[in-house]
Protein backbone atom coordinates (compact mmCIF):
# COMPACT_ATOMS: atom_id res chain seq x y z
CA UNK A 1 8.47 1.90 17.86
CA UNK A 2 6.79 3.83 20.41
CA UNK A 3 4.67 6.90 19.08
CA UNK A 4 4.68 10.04 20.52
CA UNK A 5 1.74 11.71 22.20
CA UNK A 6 1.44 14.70 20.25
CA UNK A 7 2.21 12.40 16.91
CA UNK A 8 -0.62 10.04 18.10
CA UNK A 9 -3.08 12.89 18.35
CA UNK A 10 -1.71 13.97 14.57
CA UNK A 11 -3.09 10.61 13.39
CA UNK A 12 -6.46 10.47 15.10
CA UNK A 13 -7.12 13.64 13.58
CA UNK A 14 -5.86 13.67 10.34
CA UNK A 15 -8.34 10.12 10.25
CA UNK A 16 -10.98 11.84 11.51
CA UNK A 17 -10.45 14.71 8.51
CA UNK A 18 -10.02 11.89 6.37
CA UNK A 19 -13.50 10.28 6.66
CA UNK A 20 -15.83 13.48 7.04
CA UNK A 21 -14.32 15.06 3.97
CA UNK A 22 -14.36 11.40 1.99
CA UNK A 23 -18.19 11.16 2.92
CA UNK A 24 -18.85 15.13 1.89
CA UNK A 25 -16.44 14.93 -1.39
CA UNK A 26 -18.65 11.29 -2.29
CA UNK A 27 -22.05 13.20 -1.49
CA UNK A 28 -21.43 16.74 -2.69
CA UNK A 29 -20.10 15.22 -6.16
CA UNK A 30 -22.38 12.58 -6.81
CA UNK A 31 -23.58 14.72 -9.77
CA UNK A 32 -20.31 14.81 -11.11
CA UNK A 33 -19.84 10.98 -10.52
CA UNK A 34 -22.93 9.67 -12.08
CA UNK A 35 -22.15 12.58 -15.11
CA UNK A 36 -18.86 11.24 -16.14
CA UNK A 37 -19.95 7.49 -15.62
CA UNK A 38 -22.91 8.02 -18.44
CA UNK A 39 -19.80 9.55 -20.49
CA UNK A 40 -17.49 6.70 -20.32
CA UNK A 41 -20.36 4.46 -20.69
CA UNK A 42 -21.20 6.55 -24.17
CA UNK A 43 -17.54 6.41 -24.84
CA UNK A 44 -16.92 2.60 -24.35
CA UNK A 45 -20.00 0.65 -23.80
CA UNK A 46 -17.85 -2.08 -23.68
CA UNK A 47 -15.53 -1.12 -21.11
CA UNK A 48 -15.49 -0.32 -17.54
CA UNK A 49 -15.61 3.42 -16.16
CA UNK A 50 -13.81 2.72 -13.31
CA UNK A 51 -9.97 1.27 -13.08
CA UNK A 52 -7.90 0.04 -10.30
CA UNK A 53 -4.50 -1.03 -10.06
CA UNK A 54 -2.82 -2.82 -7.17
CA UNK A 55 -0.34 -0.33 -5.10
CA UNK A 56 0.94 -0.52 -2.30
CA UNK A 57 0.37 1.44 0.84
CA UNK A 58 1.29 1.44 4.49
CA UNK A 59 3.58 -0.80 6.46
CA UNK A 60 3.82 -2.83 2.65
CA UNK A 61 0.28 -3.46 2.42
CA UNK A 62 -1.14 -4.00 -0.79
CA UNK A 63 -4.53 -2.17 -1.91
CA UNK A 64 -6.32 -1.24 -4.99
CA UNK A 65 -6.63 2.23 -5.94
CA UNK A 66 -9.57 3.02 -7.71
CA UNK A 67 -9.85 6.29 -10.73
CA UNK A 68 -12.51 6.96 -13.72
CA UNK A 69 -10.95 5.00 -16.70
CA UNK A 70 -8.92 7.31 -18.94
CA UNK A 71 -7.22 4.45 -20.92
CA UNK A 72 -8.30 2.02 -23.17
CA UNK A 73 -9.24 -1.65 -21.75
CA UNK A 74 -5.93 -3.04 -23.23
CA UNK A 75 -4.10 -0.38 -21.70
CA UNK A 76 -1.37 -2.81 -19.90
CA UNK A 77 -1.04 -5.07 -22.07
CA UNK A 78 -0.46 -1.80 -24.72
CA UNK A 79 2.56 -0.75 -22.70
CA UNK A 80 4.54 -4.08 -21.82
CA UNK A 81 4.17 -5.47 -25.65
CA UNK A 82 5.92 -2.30 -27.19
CA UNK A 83 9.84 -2.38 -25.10
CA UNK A 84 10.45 1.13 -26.51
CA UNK A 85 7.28 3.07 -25.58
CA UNK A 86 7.75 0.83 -21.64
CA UNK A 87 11.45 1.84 -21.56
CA UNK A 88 10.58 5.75 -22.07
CA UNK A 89 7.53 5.31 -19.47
CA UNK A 90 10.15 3.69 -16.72
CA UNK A 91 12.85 6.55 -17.76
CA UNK A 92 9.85 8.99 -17.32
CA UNK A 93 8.71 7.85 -13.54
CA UNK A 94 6.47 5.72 -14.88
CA UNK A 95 4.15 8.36 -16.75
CA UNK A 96 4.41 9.11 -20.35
CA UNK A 97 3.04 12.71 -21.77
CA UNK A 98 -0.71 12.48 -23.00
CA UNK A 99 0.51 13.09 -26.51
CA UNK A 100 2.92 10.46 -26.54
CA UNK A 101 0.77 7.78 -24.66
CA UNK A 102 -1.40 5.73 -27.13
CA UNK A 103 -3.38 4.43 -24.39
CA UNK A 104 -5.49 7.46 -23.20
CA UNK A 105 -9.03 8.30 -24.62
CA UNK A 106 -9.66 11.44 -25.91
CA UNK A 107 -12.31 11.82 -22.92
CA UNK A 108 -9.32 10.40 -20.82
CA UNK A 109 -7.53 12.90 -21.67
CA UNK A 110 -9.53 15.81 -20.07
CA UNK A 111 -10.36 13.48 -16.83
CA UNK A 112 -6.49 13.64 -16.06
CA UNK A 113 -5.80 17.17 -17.06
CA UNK A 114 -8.73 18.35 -14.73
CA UNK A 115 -7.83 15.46 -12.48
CA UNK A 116 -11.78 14.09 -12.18
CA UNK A 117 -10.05 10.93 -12.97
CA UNK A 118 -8.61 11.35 -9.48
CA UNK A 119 -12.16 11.40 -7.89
CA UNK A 120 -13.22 7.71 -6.62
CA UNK A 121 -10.60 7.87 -4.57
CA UNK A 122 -12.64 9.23 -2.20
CA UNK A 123 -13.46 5.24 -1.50
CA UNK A 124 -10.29 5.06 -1.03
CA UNK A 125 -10.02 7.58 1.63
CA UNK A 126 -13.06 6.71 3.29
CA UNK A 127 -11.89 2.69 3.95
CA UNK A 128 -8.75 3.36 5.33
CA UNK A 129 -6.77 2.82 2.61
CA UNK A 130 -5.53 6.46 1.34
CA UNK A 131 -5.66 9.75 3.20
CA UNK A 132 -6.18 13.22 2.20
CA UNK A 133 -2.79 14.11 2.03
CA UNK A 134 0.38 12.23 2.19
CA UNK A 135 3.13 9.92 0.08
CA UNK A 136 1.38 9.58 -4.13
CA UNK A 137 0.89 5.17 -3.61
CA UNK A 138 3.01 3.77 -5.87
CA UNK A 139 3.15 0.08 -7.76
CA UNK A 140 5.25 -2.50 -6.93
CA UNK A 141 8.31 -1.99 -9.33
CA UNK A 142 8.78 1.54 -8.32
CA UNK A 143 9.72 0.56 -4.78
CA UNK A 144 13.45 0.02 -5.67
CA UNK A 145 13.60 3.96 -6.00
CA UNK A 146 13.34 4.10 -2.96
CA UNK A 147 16.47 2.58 -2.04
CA UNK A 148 17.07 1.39 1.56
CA UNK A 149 14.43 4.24 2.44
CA UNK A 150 11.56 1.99 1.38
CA UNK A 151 10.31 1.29 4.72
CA UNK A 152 10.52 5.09 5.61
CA UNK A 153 7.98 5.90 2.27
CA UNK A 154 6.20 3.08 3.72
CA UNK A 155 5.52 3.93 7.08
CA UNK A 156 2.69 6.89 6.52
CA UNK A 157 -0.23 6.40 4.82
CA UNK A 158 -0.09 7.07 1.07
CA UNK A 159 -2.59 9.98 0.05
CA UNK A 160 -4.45 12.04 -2.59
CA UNK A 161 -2.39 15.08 -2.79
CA UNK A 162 0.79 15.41 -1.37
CA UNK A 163 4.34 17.28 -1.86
CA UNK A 164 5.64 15.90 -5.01
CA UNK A 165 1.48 16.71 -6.93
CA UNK A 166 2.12 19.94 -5.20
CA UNK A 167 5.30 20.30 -6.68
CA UNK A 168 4.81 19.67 -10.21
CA UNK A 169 3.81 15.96 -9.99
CA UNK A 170 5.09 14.52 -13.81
CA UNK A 171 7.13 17.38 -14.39
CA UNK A 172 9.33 15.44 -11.22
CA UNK A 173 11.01 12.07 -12.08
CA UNK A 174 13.30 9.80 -9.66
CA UNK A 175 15.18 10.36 -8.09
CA UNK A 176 14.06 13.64 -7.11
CA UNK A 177 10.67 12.83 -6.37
CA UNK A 178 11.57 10.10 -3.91
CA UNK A 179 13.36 12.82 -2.16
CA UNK A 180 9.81 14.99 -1.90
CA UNK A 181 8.18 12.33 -1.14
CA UNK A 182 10.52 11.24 1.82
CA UNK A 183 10.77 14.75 2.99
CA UNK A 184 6.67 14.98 3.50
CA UNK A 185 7.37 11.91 5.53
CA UNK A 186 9.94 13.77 8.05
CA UNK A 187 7.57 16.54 8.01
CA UNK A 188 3.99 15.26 8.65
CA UNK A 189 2.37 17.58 10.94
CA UNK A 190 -1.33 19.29 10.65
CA UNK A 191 -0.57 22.48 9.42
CA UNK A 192 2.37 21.49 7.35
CA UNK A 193 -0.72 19.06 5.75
CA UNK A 194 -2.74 22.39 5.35
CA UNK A 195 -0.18 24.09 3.64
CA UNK A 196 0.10 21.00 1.07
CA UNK A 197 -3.41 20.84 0.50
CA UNK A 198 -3.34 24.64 -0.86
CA UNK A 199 -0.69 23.89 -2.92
CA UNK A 200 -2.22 20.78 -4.64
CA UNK A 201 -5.75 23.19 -4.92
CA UNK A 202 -3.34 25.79 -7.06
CA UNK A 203 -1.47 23.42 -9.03
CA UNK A 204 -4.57 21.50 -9.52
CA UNK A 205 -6.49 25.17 -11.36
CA UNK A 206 -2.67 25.57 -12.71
CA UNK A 207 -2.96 21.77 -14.36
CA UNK A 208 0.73 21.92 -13.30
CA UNK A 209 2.15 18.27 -14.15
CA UNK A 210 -1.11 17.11 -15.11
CA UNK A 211 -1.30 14.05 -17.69
């Protein structure tokens, strides 16, 4: 498919916003970074403070998405050895409520609801993988929500904030949140990104949706 001219000179530029304000958040919050690092670290010696999981972004290609661990190390293999507590996460768009979810951390626990567990995915922004705003990635096994719209989600670059965060993010299961996502995607312009971006920087002080 050809693209369009003024869509072409949407996607240079929203790259372009996508690098200087992935170096800038990286820099700027180094502090913050290297702060909540020392806290994991005090938290779990043992374990990691960063986790990644394998998504998948545009066109189908896979990627690792990186966030400051808010789990426990075990946390998968938590949720797929208890059926009942994996069924409720699947029924709940694969989130479960920080109260009911026996794999966050206390300290996890605050990372999500101020979203600093969000953070290192300013790496992802800055490689290529992620951009500012668009499409929340998504794992594997939530494709089928999708329906035969897949390759629509698919086609834009999956990003940091976006419609359905801006929304109410958990609050919104499937199959309405596949609709908000695929309506971003018919959407994507600059200032329809702008607007987005304001209304994940409200819901983010609101902790709208947040666990």
């Amino acid at each position: 498919m050809k693209i369009k001219p003024k869509y072409k000179s949407y996607l240079i530029t929203k790259r372009l916003i996508d690098v200087v304000f992935a170096l800038l958040g990286l820099i700027m919050l180094s502090p913050i970074f290297l702060i909540v690092f020392i806290l994991l670290k005090i938290d779990s010696p043992k374990s990691p403070a960063f986790f990644k999981q394998e998504r998948i972004g545009k066109d189908w290609k896979p990627f690792y998405i990186y966030k400051f661990r808010s789990m426990v190390a075990n946390a998968e293999e938590i949720l797929k050895s208890d059926p009942v507590l994996y069924q409720k996460y699947v029924a709940s768009g694969y989130k479960l409520p920080t109260k009911e979810d026996p794999r966050i951390t206390k300290l996890g626990s605050f990372l999500r609801r101020s979203t600093i567990d969000e953070l290192p995915q300013f790496w992802n922004m800055l490689i290529g993988d992620m951009s500012l705003v668009g499409p929340r990635p998504i794992v594997d096994e939530e494709l089928k929500e999708y329906g035969d719209q897949v390759d629509i989600f698919l086609s834009v670059r999956p990003g940091a904030l976006g419609l359905w965060q801006a929304s109410g993010r958990s609050l919104i299961e499937y199959p309405e949140r596949a609709k908000i996502e695929l309506e971003y995607v018919a959407k994507a312009g600059f200032w329809y990104d702008i607007s987005i971006v304001f209304r994940n920087v409200i819901a983010i002080f609101k902790s709208k949706g947040a666990y």
